[in-house]
PDB file of N, CA and C in Angstrom:
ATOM      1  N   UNK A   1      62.704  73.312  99.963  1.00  0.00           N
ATOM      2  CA  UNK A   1      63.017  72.380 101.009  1.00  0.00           C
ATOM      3  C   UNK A   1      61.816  72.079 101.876  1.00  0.00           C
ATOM      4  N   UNK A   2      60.805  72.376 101.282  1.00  0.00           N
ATOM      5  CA  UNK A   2      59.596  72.209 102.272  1.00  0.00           C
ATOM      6  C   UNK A   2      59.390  73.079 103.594  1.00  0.00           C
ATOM      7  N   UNK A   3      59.041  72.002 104.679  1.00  0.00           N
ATOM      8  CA  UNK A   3      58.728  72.335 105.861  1.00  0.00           C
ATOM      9  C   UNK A   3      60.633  72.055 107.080  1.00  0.00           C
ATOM     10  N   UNK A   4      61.804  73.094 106.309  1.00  0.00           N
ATOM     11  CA  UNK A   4      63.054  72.513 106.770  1.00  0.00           C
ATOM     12  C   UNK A   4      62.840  73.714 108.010  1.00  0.00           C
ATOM     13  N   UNK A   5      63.662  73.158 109.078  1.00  0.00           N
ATOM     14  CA  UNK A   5      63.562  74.552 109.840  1.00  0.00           C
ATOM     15  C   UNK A   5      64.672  75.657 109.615  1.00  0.00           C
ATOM     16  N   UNK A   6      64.181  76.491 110.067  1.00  0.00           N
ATOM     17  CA  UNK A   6      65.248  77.500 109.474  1.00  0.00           C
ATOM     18  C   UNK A   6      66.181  78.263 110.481  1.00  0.00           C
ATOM     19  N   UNK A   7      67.633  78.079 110.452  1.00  0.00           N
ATOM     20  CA  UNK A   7      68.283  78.949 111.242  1.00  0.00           C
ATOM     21  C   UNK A   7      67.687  80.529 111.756  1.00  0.00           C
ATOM     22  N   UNK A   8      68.156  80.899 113.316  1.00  0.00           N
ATOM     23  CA  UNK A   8      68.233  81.603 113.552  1.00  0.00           C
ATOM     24  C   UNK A   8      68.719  83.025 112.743  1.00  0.00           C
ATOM     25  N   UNK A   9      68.043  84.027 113.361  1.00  0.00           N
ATOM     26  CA  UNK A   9      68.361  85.062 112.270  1.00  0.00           C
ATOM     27  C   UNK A   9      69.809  85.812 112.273  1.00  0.00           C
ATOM     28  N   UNK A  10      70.258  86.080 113.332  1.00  0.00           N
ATOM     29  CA  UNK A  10      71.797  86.157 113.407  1.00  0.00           C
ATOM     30  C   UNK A  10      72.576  85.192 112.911  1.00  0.00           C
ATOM     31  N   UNK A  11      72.115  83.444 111.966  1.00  0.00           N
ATOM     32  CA  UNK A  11      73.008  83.161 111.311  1.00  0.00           C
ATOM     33  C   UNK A  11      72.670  83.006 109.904  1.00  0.00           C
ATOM     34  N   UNK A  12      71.584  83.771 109.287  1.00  0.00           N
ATOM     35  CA  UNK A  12      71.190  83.901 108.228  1.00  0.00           C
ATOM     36  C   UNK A  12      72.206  84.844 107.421  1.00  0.00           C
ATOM     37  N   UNK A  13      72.511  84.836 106.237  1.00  0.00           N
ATOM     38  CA  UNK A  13      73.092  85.692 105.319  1.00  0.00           C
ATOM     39  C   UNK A  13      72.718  87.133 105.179  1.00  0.00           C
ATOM     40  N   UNK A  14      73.273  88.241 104.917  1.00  0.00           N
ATOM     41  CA  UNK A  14      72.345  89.510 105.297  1.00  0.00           C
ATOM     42  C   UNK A  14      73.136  89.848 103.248  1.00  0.00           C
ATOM     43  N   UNK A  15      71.561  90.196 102.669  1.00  0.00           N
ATOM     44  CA  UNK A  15      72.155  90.473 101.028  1.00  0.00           C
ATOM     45  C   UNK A  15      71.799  91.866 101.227  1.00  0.00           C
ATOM     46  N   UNK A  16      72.783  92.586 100.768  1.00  0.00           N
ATOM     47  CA  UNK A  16      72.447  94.081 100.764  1.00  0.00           C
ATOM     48  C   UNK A  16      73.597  94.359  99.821  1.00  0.00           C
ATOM     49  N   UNK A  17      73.223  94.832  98.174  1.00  0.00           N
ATOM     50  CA  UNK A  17      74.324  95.128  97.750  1.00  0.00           C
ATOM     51  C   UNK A  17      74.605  94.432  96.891  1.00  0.00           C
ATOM     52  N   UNK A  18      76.076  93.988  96.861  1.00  0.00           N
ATOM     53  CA  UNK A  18      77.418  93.393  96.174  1.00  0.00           C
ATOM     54  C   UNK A  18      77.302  92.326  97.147  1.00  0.00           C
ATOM     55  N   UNK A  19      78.426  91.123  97.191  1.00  0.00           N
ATOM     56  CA  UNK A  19      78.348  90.359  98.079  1.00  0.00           C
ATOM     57  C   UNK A  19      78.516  90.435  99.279  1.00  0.00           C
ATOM     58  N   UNK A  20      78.077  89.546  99.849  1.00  0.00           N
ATOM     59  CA  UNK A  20      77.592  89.563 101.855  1.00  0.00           C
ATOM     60  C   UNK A  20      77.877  88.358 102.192  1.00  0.00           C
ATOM     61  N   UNK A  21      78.947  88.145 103.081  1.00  0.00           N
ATOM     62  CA  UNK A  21      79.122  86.688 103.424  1.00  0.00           C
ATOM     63  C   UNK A  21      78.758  87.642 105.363  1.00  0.00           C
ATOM     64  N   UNK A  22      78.599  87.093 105.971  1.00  0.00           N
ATOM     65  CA  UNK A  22      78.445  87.492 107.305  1.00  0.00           C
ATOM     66  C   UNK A  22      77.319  88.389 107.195  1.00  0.00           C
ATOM     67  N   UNK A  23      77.519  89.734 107.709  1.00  0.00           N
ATOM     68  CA  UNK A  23      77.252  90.817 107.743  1.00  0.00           C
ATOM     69  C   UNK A  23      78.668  91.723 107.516  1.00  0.00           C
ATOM     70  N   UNK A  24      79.490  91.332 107.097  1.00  0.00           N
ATOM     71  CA  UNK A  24      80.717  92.022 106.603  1.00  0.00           C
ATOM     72  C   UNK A  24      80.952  91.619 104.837  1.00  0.00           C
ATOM     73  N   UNK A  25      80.584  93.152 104.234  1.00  0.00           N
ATOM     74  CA  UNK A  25      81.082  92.796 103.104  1.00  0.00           C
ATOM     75  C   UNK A  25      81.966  92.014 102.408  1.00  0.00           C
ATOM     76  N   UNK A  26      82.526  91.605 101.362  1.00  0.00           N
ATOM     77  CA  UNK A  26      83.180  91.417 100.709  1.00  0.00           C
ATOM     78  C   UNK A  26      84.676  92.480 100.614  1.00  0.00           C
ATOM     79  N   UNK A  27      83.837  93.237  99.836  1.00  0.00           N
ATOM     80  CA  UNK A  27      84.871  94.504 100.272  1.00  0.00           C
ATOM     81  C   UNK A  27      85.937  94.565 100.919  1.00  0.00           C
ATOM     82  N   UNK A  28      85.693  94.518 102.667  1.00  0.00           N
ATOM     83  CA  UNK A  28      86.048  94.460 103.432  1.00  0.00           C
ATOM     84  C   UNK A  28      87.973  93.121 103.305  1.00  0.00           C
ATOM     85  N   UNK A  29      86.896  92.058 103.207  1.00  0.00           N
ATOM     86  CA  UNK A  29      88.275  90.923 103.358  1.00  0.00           C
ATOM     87  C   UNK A  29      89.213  91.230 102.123  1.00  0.00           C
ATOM     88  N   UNK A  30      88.865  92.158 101.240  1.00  0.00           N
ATOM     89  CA  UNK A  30      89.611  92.150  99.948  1.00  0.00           C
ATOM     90  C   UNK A  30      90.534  93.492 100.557  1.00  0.00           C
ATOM     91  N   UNK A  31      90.073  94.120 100.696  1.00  0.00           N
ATOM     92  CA  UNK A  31      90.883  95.396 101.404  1.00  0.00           C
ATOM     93  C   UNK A  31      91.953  95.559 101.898  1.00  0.00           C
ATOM     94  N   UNK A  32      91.357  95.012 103.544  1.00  0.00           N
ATOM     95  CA  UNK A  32      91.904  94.487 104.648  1.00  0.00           C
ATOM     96  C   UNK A  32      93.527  94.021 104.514  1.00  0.00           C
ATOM     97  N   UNK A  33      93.717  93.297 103.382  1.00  0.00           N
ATOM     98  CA  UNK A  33      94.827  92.766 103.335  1.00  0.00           C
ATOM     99  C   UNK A  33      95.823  93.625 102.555  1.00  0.00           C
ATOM    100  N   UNK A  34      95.627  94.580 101.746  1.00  0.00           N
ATOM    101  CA  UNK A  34      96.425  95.411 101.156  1.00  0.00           C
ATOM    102  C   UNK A  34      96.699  96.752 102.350  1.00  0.00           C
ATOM    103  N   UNK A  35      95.713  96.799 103.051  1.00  0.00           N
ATOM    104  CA  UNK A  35      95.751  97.632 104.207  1.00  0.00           C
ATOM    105  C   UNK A  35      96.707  97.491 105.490  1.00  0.00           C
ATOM    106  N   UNK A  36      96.563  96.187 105.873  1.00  0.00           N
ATOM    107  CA  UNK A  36      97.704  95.833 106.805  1.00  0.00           C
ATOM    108  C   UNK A  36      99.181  95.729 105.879  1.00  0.00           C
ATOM    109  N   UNK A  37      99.230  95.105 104.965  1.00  0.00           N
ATOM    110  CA  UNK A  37     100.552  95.076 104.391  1.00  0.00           C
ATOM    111  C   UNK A  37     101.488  96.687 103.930  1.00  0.00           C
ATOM    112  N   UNK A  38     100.450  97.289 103.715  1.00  0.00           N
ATOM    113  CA  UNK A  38     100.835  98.893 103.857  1.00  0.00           C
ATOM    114  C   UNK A  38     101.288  99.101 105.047  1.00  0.00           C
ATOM    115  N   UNK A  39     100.750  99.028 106.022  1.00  0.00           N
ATOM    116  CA  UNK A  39     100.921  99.133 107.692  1.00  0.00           C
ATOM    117  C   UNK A  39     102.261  98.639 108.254  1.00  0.00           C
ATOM    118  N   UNK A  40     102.296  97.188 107.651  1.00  0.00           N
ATOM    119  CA  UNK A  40     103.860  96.573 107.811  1.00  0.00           C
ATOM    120  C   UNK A  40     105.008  96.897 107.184  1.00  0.00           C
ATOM    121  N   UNK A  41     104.825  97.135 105.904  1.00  0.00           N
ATOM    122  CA  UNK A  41     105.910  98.313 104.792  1.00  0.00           C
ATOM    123  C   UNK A  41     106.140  99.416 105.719  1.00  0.00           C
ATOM    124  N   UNK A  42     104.937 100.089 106.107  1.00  0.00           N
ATOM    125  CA  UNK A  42     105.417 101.131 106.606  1.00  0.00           C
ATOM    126  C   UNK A  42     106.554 101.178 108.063  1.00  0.00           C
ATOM    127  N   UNK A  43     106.140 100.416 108.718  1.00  0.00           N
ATOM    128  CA  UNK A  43     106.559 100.200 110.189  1.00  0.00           C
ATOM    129  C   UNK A  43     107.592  99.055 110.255  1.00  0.00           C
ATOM    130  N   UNK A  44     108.036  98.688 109.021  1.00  0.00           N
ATOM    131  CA  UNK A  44     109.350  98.139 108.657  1.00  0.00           C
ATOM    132  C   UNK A  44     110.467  98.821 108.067  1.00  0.00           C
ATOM    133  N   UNK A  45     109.996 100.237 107.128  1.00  0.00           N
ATOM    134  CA  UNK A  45     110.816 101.040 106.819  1.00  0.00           C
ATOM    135  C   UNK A  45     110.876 102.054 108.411  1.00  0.00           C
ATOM    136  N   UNK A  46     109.915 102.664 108.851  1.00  0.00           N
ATOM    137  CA  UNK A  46     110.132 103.214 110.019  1.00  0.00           C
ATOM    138  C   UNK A  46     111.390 102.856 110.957  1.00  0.00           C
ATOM    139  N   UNK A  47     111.491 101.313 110.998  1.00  0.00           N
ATOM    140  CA  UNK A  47     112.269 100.410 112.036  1.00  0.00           C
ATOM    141  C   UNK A  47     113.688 100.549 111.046  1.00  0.00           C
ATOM    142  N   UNK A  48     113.968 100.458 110.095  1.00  0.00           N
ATOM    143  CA  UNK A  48     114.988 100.948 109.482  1.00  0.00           C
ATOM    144  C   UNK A  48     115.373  99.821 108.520  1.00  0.00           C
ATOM    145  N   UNK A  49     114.936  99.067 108.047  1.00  0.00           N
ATOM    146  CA  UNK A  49     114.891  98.220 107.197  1.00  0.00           C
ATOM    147  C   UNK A  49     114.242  98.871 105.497  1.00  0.00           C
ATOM    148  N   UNK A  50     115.041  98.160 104.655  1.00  0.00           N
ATOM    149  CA  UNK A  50     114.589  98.773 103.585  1.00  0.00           C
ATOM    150  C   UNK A  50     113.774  97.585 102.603  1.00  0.00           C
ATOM    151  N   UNK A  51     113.491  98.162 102.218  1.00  0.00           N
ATOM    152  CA  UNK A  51     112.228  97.195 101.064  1.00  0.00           C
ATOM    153  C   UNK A  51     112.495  95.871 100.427  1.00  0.00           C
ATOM    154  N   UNK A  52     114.320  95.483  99.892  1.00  0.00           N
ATOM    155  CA  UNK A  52     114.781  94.687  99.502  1.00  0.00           C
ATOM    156  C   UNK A  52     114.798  93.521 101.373  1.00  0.00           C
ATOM    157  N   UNK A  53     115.366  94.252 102.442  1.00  0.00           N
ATOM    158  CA  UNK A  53     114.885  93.136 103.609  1.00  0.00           C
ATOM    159  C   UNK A  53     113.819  92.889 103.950  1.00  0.00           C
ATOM    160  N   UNK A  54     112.421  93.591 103.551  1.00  0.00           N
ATOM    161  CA  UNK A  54     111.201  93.093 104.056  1.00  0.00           C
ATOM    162  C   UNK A  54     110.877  92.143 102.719  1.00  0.00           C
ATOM    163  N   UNK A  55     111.476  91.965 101.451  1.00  0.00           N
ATOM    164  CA  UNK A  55     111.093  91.380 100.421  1.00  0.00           C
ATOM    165  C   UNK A  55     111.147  89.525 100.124  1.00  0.00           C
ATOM    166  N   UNK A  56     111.036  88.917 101.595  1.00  0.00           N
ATOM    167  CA  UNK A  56     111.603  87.750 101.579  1.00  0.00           C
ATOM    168  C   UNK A  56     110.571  86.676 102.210  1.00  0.00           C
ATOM    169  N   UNK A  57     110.538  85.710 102.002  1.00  0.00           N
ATOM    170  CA  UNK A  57     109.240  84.736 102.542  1.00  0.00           C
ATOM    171  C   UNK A  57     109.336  84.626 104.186  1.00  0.00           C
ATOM    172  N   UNK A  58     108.389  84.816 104.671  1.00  0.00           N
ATOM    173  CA  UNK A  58     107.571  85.208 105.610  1.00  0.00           C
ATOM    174  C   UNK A  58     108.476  84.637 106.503  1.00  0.00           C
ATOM    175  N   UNK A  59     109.249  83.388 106.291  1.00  0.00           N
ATOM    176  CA  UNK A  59     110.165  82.487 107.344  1.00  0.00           C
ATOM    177  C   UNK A  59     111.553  83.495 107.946  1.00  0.00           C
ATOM    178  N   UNK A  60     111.816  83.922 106.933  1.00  0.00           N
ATOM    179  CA  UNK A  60     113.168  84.734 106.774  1.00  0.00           C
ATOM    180  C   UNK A  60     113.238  86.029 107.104  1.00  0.00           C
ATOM    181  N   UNK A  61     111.871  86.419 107.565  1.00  0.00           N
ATOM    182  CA  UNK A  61     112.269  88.075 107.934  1.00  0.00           C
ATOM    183  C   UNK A  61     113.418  88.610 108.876  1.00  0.00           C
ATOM    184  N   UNK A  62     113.944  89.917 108.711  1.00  0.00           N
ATOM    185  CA  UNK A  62     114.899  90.075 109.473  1.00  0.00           C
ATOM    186  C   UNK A  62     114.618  90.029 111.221  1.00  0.00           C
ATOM    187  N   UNK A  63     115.637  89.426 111.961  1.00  0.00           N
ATOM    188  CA  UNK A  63     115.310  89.002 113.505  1.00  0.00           C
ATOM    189  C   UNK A  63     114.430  90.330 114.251  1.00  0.00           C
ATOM    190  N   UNK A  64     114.904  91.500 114.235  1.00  0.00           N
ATOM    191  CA  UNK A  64     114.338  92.717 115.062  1.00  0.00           C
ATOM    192  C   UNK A  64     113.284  92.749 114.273  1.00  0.00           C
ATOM    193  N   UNK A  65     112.630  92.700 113.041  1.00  0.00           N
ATOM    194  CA  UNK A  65     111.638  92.931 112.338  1.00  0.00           C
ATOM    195  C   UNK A  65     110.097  92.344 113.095  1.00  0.00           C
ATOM    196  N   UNK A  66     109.251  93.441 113.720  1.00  0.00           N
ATOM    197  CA  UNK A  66     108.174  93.001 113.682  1.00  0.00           C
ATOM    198  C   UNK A  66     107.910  94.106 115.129  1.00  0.00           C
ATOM    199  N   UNK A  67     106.694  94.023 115.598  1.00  0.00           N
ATOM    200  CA  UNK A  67     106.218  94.776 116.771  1.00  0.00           C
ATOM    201  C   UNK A  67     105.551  93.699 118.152  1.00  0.00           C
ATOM    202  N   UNK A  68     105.210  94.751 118.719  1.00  0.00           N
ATOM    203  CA  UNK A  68     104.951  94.000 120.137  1.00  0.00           C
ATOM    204  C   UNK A  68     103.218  93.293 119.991  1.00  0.00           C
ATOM    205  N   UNK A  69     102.904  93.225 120.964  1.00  0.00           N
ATOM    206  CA  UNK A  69     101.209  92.153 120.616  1.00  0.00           C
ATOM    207  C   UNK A  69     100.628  93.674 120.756  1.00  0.00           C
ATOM    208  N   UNK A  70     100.925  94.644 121.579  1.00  0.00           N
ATOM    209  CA  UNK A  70     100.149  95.941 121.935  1.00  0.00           C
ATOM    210  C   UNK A  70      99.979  96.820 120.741  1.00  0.00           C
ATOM    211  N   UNK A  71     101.593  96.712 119.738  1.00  0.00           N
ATOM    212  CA  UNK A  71     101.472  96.994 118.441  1.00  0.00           C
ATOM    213  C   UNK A  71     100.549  96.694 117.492  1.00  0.00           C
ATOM    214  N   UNK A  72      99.904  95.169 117.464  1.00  0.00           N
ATOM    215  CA  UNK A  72      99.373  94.582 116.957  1.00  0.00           C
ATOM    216  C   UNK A  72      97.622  95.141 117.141  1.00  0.00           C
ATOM    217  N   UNK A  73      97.626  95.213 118.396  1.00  0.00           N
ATOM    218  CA  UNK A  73      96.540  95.426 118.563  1.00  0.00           C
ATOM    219  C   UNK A  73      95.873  97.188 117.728  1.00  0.00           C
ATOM    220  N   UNK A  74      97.007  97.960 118.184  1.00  0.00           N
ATOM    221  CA  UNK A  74      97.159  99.374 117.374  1.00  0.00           C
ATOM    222  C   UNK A  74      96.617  98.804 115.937  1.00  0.00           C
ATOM    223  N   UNK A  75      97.772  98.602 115.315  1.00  0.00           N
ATOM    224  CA  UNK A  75      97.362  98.155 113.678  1.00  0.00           C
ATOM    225  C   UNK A  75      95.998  97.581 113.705  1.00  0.00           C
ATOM    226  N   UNK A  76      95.278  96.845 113.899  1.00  0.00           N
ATOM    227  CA  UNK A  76      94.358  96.125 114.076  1.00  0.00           C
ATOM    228  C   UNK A  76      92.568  97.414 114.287  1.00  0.00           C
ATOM    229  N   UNK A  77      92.849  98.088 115.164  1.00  0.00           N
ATOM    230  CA  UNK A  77      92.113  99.100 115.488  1.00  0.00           C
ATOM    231  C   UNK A  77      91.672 100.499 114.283  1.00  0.00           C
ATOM    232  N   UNK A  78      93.522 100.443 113.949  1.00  0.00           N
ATOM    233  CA  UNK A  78      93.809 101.609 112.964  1.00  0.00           C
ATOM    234  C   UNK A  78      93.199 100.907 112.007  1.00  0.00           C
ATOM    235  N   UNK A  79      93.273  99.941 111.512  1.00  0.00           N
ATOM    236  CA  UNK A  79      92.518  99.077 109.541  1.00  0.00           C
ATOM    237  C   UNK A  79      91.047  99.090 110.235  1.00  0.00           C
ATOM    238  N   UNK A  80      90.371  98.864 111.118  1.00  0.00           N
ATOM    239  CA  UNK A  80      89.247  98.756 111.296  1.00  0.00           C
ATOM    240  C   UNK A  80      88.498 100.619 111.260  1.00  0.00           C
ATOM    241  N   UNK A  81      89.352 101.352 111.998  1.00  0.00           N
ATOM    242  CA  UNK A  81      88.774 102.739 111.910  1.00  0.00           C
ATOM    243  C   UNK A  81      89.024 103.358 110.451  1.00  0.00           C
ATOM    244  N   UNK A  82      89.907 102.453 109.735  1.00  0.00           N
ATOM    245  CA  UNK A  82      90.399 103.235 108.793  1.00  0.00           C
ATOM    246  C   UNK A  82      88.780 102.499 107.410  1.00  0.00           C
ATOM    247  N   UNK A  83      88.943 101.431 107.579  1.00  0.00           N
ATOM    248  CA  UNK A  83      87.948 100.902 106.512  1.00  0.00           C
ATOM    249  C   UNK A  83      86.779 100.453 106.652  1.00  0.00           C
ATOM    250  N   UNK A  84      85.990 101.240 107.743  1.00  0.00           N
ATOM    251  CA  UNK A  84      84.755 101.649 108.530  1.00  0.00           C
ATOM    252  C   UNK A  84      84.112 101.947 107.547  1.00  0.00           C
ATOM    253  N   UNK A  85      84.556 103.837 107.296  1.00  0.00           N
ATOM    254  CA  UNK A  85      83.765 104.441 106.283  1.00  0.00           C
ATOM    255  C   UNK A  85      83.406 103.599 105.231  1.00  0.00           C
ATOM    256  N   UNK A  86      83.899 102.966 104.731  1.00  0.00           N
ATOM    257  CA  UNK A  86      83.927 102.226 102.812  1.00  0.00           C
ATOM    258  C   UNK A  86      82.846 101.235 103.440  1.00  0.00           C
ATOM    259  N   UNK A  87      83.135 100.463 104.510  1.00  0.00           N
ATOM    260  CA  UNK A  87      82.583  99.448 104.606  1.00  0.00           C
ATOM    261  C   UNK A  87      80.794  99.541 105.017  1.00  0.00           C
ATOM    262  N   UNK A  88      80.387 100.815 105.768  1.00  0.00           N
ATOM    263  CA  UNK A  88      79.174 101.403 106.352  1.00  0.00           C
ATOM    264  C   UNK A  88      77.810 101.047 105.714  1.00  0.00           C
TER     265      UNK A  88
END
């Protein structure tokens, strides 16, 4: 590209590895999502619902089914401390 200028270095690609989109692996977004859905299985059977009522499109879940935003934030903290190590 010649003489193009070049982004700043905090928005450059960082290659280290396997793939690197950000500075957050790949890894990571592939994970992440089997990780929270564990999290919600779990804390849907906890709440007393069984596997056949959490088994339904996303519109239809049962009414009490789900947690508070403070909950959210928990889960959120817990997948990040939890897939730290892998991700390091």
């Amino acid at each position: 590209m010649g003489n193009a200028p070049r982004p700043p270095a905090r928005f450059r690609l960082q290659q280290q590895g396997n793939h690197v989109f950000g500075r957050v692996s790949f890894f990571y977004y592939v994970i992440h999502l089997y990780v929270i859905h564990g999290i919600a299985v779990y804390i849907g059977l906890w709440q007393g619902f069984s596997v056949g009522d959490m088994s339904v499109l996303f519109l239809y879940n049962p009414p009490a089914f789900g947690i508070s935003l403070g909950g959210v934030y928990v889960v959120w903290v817990v997948t990040i401390l939890v897939l730290y190590p892998a991700c390091a």
